[in-house]
N, C-alpha and C. Protein backbone atom coordinates (compact mmCIF):
# COMPACT_ATOMS: atom_id res chain seq x y z
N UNK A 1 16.98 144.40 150.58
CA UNK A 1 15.88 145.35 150.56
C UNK A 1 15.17 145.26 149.21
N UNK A 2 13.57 145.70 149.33
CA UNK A 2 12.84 145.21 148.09
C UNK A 2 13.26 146.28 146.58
N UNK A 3 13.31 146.31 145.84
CA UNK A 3 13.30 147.14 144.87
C UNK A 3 12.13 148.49 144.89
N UNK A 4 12.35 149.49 144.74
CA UNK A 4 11.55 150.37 144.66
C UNK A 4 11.22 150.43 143.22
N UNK A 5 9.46 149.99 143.23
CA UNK A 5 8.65 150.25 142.57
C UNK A 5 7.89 151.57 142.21
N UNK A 6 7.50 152.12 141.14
CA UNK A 6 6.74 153.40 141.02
C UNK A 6 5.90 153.42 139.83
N UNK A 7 5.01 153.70 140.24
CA UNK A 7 3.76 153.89 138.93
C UNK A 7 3.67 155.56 138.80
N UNK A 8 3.89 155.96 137.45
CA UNK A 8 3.80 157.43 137.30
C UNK A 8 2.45 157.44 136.13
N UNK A 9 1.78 158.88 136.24
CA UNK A 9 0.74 159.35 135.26
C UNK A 9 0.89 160.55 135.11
N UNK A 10 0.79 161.21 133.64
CA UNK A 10 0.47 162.49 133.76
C UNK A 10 -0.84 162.51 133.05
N UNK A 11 -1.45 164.18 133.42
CA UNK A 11 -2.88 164.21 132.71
C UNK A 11 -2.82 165.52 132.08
N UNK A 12 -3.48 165.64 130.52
CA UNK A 12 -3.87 167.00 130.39
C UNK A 12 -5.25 167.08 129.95
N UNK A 13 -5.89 168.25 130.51
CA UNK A 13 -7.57 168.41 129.92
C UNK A 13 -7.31 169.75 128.66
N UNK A 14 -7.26 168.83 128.00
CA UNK A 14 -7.02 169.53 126.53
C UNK A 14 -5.53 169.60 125.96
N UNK A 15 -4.75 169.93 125.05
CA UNK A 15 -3.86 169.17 124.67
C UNK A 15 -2.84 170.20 124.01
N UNK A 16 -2.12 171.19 124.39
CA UNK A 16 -2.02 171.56 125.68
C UNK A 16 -3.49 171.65 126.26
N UNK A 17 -3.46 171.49 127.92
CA UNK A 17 -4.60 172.27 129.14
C UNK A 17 -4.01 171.87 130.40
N UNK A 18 -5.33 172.39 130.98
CA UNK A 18 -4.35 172.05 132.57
C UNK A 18 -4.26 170.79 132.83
N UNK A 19 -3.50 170.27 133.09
CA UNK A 19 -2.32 169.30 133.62
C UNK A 19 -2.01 168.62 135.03
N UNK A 20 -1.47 167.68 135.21
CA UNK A 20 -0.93 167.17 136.54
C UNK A 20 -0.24 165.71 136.17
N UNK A 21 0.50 165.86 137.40
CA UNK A 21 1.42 164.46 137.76
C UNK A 21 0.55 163.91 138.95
N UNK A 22 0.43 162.32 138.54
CA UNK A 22 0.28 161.44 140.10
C UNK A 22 1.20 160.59 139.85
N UNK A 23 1.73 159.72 141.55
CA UNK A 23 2.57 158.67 141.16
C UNK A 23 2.70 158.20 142.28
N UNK A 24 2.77 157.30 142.54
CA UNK A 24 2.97 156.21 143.81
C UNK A 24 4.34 155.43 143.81
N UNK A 25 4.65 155.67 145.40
CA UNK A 25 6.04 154.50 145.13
C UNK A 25 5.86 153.39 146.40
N UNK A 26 6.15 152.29 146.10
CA UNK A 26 5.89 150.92 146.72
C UNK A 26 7.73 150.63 147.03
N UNK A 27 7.51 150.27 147.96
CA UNK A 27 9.16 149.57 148.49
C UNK A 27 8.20 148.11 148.61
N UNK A 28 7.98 147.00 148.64
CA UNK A 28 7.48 145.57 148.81
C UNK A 28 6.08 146.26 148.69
N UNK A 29 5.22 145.72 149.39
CA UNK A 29 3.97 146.46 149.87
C UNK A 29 3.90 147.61 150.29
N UNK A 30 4.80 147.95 150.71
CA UNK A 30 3.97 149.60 151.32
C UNK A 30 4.25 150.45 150.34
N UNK A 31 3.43 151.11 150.79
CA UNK A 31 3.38 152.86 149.96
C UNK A 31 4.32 153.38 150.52
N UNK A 32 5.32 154.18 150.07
CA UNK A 32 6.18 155.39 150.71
C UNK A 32 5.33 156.80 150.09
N UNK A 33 5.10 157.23 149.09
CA UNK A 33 4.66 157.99 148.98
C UNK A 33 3.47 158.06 147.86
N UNK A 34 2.45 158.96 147.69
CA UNK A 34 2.32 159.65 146.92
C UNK A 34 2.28 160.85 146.80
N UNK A 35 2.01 161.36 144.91
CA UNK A 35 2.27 162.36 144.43
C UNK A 35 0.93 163.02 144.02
N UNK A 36 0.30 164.17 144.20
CA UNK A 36 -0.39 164.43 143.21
C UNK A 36 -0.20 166.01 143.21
N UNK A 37 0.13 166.27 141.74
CA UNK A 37 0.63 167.65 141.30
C UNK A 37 0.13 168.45 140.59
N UNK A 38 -0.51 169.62 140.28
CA UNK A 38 -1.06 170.21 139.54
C UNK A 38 0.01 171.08 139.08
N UNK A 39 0.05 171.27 137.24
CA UNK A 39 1.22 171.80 136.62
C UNK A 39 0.51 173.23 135.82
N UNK A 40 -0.15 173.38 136.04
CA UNK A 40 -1.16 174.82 135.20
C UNK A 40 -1.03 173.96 133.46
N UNK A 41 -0.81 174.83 132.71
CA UNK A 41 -1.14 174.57 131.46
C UNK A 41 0.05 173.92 130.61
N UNK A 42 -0.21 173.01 130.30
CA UNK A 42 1.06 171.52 129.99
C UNK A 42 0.47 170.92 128.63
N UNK A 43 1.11 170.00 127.81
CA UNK A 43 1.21 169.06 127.27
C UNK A 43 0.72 167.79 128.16
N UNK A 44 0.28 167.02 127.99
CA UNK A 44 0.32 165.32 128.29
C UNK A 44 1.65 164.72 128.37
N UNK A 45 2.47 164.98 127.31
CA UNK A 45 3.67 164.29 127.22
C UNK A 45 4.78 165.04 128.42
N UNK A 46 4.16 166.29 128.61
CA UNK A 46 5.35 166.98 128.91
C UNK A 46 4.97 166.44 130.68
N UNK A 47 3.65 166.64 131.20
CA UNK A 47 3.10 166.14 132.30
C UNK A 47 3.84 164.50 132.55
N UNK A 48 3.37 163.47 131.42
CA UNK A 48 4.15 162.37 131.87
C UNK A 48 5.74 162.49 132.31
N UNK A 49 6.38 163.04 131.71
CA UNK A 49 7.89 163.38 132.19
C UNK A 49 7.97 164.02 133.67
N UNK A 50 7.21 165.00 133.93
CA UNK A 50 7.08 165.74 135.35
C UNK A 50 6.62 164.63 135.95
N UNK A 51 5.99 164.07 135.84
CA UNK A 51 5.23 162.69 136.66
C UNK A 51 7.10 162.03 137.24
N UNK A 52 7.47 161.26 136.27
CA UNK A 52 9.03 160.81 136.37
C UNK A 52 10.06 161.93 137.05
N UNK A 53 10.14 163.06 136.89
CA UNK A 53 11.00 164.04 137.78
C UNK A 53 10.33 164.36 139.06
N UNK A 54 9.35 164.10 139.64
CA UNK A 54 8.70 164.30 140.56
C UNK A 54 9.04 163.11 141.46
N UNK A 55 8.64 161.86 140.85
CA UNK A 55 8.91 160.70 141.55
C UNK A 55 10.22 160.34 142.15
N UNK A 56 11.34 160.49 140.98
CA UNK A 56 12.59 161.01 141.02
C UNK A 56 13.20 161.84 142.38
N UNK A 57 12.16 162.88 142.82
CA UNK A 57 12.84 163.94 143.85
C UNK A 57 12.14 163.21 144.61
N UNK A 58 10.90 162.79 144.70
CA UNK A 58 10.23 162.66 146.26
C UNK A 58 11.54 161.04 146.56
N UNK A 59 12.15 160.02 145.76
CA UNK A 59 12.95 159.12 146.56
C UNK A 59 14.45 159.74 146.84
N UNK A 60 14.89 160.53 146.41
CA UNK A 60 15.63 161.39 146.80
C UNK A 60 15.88 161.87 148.49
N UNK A 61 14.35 162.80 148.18
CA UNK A 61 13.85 163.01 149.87
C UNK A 61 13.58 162.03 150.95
N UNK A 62 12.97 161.11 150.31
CA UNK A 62 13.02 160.08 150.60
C UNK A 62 14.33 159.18 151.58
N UNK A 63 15.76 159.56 150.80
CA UNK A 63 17.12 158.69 151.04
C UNK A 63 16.67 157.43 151.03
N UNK A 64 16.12 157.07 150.32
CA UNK A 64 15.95 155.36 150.72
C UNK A 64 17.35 154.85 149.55
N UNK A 65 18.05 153.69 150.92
CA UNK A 65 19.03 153.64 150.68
C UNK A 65 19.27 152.24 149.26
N UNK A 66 18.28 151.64 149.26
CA UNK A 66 18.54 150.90 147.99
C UNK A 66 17.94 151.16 146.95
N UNK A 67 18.40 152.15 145.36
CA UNK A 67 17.73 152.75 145.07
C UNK A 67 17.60 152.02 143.53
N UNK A 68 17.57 150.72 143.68
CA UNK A 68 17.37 150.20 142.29
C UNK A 68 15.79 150.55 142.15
N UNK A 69 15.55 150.84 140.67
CA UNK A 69 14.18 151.59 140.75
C UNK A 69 13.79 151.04 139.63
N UNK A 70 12.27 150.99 139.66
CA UNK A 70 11.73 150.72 138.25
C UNK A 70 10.32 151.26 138.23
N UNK A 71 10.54 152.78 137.58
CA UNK A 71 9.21 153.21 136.55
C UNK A 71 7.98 152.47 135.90
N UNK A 72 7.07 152.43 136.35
CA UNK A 72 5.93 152.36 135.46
C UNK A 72 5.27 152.92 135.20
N UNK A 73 5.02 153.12 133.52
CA UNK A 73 4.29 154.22 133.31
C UNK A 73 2.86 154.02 132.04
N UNK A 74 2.01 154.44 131.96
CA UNK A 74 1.47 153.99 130.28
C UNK A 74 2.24 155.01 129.24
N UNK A 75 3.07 155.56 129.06
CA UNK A 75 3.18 156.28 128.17
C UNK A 75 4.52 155.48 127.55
N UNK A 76 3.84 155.08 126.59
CA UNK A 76 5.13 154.31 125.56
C UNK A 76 6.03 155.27 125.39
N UNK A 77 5.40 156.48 124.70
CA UNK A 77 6.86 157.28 124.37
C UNK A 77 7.34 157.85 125.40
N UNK A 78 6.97 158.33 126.83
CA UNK A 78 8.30 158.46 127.47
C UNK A 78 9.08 157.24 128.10
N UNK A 79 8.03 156.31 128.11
CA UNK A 79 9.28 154.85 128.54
C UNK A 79 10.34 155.08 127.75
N UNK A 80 10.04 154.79 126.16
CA UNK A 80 10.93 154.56 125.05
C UNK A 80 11.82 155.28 125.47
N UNK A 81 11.59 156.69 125.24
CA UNK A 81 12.43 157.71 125.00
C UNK A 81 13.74 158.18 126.36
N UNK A 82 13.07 157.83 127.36
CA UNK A 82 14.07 157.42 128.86
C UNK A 82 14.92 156.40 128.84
N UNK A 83 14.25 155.15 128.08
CA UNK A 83 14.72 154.12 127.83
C UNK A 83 16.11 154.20 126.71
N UNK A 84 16.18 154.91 125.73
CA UNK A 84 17.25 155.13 124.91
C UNK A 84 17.14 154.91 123.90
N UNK A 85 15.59 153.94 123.47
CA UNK A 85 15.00 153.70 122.44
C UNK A 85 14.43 154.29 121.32
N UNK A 86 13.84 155.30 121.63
CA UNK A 86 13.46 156.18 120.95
C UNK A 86 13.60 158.09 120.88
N UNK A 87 14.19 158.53 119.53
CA UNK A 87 14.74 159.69 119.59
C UNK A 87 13.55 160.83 120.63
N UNK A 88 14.03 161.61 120.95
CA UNK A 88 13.37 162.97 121.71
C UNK A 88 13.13 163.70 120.42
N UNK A 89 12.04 164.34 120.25
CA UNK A 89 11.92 165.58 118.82
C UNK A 89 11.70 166.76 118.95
N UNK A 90 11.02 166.90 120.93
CA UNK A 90 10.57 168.01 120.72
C UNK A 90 11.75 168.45 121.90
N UNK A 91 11.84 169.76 122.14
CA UNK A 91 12.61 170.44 123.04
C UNK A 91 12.22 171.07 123.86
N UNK A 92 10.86 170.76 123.95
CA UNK A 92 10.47 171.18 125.95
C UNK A 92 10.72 169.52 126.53
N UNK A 93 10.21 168.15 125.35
CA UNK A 93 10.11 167.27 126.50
C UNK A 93 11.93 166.81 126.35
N UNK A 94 12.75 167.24 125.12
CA UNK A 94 14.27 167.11 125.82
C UNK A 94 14.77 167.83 127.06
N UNK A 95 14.13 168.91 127.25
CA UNK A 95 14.84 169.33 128.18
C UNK A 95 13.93 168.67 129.93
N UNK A 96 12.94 168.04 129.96
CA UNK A 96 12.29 167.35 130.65
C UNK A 96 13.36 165.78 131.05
N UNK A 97 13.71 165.87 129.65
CA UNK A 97 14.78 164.41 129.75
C UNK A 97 15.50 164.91 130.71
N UNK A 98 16.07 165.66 130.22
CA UNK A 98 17.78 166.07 130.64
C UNK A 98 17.43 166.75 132.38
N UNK A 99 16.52 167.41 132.66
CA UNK A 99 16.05 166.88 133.82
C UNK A 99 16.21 165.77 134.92
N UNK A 100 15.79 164.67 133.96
CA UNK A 100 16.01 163.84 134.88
C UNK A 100 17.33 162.90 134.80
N UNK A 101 17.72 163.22 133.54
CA UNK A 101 19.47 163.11 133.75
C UNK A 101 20.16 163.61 135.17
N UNK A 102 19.88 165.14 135.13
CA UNK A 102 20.65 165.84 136.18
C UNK A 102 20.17 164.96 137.58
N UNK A 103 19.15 165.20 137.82
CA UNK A 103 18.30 163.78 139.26
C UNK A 103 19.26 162.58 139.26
N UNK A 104 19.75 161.96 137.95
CA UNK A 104 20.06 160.47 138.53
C UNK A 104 21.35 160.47 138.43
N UNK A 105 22.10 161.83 138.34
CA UNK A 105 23.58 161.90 138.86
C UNK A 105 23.46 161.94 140.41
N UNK A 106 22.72 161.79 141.23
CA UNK A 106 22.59 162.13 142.46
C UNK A 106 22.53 160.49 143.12
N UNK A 107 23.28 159.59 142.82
CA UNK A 107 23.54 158.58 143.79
C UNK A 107 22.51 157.52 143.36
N UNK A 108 21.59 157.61 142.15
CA UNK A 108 20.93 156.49 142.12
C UNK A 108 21.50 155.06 141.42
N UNK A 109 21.17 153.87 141.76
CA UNK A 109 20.99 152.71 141.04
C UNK A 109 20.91 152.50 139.80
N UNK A 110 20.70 151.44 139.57
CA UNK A 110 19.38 150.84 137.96
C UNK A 110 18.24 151.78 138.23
N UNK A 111 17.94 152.40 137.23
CA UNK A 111 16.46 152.59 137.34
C UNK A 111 16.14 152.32 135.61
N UNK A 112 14.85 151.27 135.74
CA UNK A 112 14.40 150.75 134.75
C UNK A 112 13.11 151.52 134.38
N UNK A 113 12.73 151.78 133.11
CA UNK A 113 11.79 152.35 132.49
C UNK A 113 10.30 151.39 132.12
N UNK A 114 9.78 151.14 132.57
CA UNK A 114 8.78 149.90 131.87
C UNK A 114 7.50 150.47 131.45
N UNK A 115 6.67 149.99 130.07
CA UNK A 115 5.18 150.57 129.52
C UNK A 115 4.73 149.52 130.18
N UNK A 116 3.36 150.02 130.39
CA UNK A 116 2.17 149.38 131.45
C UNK A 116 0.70 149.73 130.27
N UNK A 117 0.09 148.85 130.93
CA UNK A 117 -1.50 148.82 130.01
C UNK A 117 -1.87 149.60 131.22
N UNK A 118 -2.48 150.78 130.39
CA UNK A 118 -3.56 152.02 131.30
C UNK A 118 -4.20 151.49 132.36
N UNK A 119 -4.37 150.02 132.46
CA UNK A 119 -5.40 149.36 133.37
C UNK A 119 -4.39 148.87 134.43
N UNK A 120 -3.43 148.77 134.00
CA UNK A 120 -2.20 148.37 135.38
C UNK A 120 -1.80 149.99 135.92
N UNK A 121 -2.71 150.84 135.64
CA UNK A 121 -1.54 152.16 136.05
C UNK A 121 -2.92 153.24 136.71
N UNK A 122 -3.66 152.39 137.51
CA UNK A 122 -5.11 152.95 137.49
C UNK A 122 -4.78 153.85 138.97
N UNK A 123 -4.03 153.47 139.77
CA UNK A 123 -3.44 153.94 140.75
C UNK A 123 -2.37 155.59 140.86
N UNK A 124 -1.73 155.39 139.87
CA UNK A 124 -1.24 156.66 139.40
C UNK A 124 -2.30 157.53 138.75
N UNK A 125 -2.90 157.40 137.81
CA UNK A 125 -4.26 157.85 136.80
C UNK A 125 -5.01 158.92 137.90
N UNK A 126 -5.51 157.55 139.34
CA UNK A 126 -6.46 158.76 139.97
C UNK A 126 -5.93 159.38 141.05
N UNK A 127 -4.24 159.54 140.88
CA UNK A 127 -3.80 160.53 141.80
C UNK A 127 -3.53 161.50 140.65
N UNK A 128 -3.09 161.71 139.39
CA UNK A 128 -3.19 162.77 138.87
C UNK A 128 -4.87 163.19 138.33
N UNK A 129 -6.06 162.70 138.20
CA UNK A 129 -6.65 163.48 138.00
C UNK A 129 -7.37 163.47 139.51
N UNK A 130 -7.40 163.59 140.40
CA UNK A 130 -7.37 164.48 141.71
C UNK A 130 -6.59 165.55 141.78
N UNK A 131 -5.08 165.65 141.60
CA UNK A 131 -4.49 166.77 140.85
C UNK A 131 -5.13 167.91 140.29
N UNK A 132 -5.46 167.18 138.90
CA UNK A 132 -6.63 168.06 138.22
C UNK A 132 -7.75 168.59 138.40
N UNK A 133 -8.61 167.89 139.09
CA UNK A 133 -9.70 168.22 139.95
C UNK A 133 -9.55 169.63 140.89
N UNK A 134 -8.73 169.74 141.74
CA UNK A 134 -8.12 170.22 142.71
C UNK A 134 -8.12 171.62 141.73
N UNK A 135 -7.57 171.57 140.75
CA UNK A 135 -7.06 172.87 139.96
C UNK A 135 -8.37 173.99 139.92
């Protein structure tokens, strides 16, 4: 079975402002799902993480049974920082981590963290600002 692919985005209009997650997940070609989430008043950083805990539950719901996974996201620092690479500083987006700690005690695979150029992630981008829109 193909690897499950996922492109995640979060958005904020203003920094904190209102906010959203989009994210798409690909098994080979197809789409299994998307996401688009409106979070009220967020961080960017904290939105990219909800983007990843979101994606997280919908393959969950999902049960898809081969669950090697790999994240894509543009946000260097939460790749990094999922990744193991780089320290967490703040303590809303640690506890965003630890989040998705608790999610991948639940039977998952590999799941790999990967940074993407904004232009590979244009697909996630305009499901969260439809999100936003929506708000």
């Amino acid at each position: 079975m193909n690897k499950i692919i996922c492109y995640t985005d979060g958005a904020s209009r203003g920094n904190p402002g209102l906010a959203s997650a989009g994210a798409v997940i690909f098994q080979g070609e197809s789409v299994l799902a998307e996401i688009r989430s409106p979070l009220g008043v967020q961080t960017n950083n904290w939105a990219e993480y909800e983007a990843v805990v979101q994606v997280l539950q919908k393959i969950r719901e999902l049960d898809v049974s081969d669950r090697r996974i790999e994240i894509r996201m543009d946000s260097k620092l939460v790749a990094e920082q999922l990744s193991g690479n780089w320290k967490i500083k703040k303590d809303t987006l640690r506890e965003q981590y630890n989040k998705i700690q608790d999610i991948l005690q639940d039977g998952f695979g590999d799941v790999a963290y990967v940074h993407v150029r904004r232009e590979k992630n244009t697909y996630a981008d305009r499901l969260a600002n439809e999100a936003l829109d929506a708000q």
